[in-house]
N, C-alpha and C. Protein backbone atom coordinates (compact mmCIF):
# COMPACT_ATOMS: atom_id res chain seq x y z
N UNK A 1 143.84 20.43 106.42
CA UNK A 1 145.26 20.56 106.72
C UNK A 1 145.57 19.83 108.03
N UNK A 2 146.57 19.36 107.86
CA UNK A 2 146.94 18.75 109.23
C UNK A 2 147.51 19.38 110.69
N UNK A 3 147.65 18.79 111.60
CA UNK A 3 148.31 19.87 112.62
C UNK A 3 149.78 19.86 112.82
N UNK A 4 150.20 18.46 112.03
CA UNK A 4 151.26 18.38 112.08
C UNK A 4 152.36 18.64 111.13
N UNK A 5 153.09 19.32 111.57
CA UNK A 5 153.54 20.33 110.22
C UNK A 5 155.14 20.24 110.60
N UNK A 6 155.93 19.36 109.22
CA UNK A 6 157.57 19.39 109.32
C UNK A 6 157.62 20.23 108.23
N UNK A 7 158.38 21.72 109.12
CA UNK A 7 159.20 23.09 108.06
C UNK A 7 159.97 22.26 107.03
N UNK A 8 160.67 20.98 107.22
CA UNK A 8 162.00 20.59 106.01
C UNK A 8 161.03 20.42 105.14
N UNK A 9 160.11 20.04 105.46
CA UNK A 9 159.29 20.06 103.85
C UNK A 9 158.92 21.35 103.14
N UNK A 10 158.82 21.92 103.64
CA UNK A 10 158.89 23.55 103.24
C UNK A 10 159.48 24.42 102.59
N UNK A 11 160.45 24.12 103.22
CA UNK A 11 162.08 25.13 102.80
C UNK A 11 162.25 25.11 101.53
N UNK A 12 162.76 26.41 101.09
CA UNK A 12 163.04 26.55 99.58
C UNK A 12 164.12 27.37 99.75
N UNK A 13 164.68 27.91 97.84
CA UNK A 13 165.52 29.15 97.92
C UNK A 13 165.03 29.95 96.85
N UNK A 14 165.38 31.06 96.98
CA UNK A 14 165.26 32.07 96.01
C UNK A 14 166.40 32.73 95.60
N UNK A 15 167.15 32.72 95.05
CA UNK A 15 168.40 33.19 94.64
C UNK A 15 168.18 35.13 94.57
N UNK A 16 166.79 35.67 93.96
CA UNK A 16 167.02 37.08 94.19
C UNK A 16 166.79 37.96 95.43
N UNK A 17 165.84 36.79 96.34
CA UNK A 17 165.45 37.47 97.55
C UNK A 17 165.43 35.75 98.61
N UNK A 18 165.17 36.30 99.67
CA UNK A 18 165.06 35.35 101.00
C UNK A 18 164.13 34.60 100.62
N UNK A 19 163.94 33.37 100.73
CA UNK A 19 162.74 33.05 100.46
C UNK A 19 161.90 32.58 101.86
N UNK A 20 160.14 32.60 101.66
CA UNK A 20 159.56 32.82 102.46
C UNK A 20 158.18 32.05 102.40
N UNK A 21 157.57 31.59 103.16
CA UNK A 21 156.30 30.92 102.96
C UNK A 21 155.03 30.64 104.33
N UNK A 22 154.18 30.85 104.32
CA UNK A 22 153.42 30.24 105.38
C UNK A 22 152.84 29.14 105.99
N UNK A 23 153.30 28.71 107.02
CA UNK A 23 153.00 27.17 106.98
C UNK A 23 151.59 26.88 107.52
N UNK A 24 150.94 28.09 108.44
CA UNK A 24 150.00 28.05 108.78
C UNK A 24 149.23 29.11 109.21
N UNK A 25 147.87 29.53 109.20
CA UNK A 25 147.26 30.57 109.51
C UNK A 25 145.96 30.37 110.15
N UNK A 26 146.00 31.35 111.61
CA UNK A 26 144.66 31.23 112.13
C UNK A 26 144.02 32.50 112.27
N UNK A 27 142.82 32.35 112.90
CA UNK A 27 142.77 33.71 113.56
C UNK A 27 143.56 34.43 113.75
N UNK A 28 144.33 33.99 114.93
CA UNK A 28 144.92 35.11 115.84
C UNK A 28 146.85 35.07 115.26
N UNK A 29 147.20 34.26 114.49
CA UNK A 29 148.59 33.92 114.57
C UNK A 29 148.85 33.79 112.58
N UNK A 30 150.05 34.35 113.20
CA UNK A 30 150.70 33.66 111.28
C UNK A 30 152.02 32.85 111.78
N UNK A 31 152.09 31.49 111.38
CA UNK A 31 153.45 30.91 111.38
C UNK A 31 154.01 30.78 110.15
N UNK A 32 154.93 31.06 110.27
CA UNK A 32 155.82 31.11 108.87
C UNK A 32 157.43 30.44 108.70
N UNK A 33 157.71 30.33 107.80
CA UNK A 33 159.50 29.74 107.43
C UNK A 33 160.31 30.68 106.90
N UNK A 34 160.89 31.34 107.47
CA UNK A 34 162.11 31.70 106.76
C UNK A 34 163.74 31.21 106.33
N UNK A 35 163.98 31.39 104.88
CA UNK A 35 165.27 30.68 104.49
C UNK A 35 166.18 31.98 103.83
N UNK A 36 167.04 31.91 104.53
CA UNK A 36 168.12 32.88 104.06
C UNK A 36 169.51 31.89 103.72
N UNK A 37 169.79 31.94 102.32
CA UNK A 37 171.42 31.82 101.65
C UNK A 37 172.28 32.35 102.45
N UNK A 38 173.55 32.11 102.61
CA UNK A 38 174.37 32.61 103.37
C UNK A 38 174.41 33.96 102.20
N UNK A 39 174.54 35.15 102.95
CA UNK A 39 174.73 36.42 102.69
C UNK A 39 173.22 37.58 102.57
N UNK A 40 172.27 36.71 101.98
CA UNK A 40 171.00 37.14 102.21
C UNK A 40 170.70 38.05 103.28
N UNK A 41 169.62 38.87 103.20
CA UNK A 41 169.02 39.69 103.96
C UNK A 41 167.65 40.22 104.29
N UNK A 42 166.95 39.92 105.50
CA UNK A 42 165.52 40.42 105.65
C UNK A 42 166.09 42.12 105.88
N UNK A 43 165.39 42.66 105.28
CA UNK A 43 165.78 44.41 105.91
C UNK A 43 164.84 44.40 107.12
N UNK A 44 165.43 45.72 107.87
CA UNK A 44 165.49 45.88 108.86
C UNK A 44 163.70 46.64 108.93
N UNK A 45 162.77 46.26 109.29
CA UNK A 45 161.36 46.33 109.50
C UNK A 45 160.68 46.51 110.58
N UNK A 46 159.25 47.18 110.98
CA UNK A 46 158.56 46.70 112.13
C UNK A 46 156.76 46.57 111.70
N UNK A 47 156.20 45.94 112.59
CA UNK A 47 155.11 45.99 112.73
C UNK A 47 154.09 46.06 113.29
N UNK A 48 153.61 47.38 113.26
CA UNK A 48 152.91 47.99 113.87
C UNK A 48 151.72 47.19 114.97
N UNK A 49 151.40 47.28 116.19
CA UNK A 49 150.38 46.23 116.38
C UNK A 49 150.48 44.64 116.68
N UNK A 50 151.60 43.88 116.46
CA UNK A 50 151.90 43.01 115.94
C UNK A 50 153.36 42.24 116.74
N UNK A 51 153.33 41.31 117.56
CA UNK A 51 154.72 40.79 117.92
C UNK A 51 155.09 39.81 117.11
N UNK A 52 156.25 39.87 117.14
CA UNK A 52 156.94 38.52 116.52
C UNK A 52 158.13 38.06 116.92
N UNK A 53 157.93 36.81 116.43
CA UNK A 53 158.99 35.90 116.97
C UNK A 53 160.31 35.16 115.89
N UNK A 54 161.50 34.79 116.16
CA UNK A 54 162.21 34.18 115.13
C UNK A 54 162.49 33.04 116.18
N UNK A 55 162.48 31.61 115.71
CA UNK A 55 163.49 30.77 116.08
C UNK A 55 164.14 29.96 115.47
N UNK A 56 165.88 29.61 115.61
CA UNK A 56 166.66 29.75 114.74
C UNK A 56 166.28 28.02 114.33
N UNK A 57 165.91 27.06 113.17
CA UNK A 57 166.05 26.07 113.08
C UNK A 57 167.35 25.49 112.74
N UNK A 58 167.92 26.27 111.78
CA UNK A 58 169.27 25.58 111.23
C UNK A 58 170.12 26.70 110.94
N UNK A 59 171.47 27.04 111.25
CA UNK A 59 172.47 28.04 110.92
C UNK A 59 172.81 28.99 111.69
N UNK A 60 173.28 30.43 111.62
CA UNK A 60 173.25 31.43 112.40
C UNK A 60 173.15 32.64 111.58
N UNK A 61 172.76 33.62 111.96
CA UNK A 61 172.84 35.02 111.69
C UNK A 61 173.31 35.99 112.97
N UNK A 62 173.06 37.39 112.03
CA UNK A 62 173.01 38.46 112.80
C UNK A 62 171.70 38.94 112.93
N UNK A 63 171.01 39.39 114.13
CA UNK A 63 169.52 39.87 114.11
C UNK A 63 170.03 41.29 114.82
N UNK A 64 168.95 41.69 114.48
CA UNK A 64 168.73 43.60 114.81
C UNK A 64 167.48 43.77 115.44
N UNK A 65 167.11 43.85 116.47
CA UNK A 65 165.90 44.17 117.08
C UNK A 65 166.15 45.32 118.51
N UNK A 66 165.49 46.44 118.02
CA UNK A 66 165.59 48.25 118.25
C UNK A 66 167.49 48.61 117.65
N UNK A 67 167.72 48.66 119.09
CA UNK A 67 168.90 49.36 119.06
C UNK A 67 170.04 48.16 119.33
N UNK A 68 169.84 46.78 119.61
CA UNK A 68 170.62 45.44 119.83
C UNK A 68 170.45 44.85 118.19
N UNK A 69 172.07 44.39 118.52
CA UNK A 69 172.71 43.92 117.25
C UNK A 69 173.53 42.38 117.61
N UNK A 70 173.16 41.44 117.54
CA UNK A 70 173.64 40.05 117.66
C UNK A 70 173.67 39.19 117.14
N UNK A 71 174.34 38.19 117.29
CA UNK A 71 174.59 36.65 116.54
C UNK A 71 173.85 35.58 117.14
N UNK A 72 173.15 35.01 116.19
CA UNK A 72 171.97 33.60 117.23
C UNK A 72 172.22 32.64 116.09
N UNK A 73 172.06 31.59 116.62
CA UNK A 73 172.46 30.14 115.93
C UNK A 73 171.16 29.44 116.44
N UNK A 74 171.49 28.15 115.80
CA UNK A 74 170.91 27.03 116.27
C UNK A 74 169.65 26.89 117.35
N UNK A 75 168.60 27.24 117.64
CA UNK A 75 168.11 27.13 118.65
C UNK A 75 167.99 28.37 119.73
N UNK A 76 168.04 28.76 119.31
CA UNK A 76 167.73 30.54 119.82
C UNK A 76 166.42 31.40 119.15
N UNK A 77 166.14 31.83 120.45
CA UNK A 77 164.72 32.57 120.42
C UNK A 77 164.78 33.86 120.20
N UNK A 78 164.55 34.66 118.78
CA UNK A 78 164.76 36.07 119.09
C UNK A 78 163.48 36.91 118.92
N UNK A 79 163.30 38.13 119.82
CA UNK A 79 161.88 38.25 119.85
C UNK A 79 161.76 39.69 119.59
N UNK A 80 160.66 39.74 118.86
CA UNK A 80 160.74 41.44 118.45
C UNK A 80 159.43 41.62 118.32
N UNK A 81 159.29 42.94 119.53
CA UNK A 81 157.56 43.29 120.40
C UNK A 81 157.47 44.48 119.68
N UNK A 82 155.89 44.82 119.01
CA UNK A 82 155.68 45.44 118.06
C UNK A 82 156.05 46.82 118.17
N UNK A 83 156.00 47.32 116.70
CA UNK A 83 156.66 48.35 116.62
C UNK A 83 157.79 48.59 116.72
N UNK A 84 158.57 47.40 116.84
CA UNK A 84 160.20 47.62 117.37
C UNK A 84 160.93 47.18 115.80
N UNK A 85 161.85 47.70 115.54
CA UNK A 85 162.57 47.61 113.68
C UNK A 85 163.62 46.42 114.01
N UNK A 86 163.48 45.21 113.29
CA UNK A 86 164.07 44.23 113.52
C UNK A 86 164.33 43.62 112.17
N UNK A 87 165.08 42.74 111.68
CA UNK A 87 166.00 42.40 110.81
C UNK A 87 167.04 41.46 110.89
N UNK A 88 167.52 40.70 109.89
CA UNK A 88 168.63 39.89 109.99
C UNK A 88 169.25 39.34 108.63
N UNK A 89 170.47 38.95 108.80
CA UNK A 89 171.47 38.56 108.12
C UNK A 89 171.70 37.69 108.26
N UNK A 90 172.17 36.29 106.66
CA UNK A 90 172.62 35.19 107.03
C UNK A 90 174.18 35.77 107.31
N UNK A 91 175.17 35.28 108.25
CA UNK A 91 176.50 35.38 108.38
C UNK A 91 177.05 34.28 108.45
N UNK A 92 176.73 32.99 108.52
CA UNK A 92 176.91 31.70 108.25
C UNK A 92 177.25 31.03 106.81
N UNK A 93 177.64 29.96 107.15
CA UNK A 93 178.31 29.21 105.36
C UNK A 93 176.90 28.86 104.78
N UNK A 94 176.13 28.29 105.64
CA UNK A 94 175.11 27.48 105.18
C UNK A 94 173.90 28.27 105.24
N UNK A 95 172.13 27.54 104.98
CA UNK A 95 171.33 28.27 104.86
C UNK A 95 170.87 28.24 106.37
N UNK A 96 170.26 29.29 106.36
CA UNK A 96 169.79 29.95 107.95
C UNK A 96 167.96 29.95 107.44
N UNK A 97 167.23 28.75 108.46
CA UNK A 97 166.38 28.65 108.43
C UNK A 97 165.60 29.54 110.05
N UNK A 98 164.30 29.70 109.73
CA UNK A 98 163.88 30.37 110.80
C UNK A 98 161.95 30.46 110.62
N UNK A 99 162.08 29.68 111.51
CA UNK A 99 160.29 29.54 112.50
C UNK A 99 160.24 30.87 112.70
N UNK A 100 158.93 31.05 111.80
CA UNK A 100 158.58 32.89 112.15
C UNK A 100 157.55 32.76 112.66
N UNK A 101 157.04 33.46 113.70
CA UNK A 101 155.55 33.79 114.02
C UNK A 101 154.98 35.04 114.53
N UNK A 102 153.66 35.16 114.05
CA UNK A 102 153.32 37.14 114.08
C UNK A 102 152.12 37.24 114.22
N UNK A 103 152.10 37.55 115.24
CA UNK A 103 150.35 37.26 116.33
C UNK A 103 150.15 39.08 117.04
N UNK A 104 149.26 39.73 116.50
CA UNK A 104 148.16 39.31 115.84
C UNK A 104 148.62 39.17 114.47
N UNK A 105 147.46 38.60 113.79
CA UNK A 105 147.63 38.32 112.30
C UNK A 105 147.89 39.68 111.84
N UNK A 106 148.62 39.83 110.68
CA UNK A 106 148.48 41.41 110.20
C UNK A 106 148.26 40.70 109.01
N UNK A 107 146.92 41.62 108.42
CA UNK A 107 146.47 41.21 107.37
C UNK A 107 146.62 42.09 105.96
């Protein structure tokens, strides 16, 4: 596998759920893609042990991480330290892509 890795090649949709994929896995890290349709929804989740990260590649949503409820677009870092219930919504026209990463690995 290479190290160099473009998400647009990646991206998909799923019309019944978000769609989702891994672009890479190590030891210690999972990077991943997330694509949300405008209206789509990750439910609101945590994981135990485990931080993670969203950053926004293309669109905006609403994210939920604990008790904060906000709107991130384009280039925004949203971060959710384990155990904390986090989630998001496309609220945008277009699709809302998102660089996931979740270190430690949860296996």
């Amino acid at each position: 596998m290479t190290p160099f890795i473009d998400w647009r090649e990646h991206a998909g949709v799923r019309a019944e759920k978000f769609y989702k994929t891994t672009l890479w896995q190590g030891a210690h890290v999972t990077v991943g893609l997330n694509c949300l349709e405008p209206g789509q929804t990750q439910a609101t989740h945590a994981h135990e042990g485990a931080d993670k990260f969203y950053h926004v590649l293309e669109g905006r949503g609403r994210f939920i991480v604990g008790d904060e409820e906000r709107e991130a677009e384009t280039g925004a870092l949203v971060v959710a330290p384990a155990g904390i219930p986090h989630g998001v919504i496309n609220t945008g026209n277009l699709r809302l892509s998102l660089l996931v990463a979740i270190a430690p690995n949860i296996k």
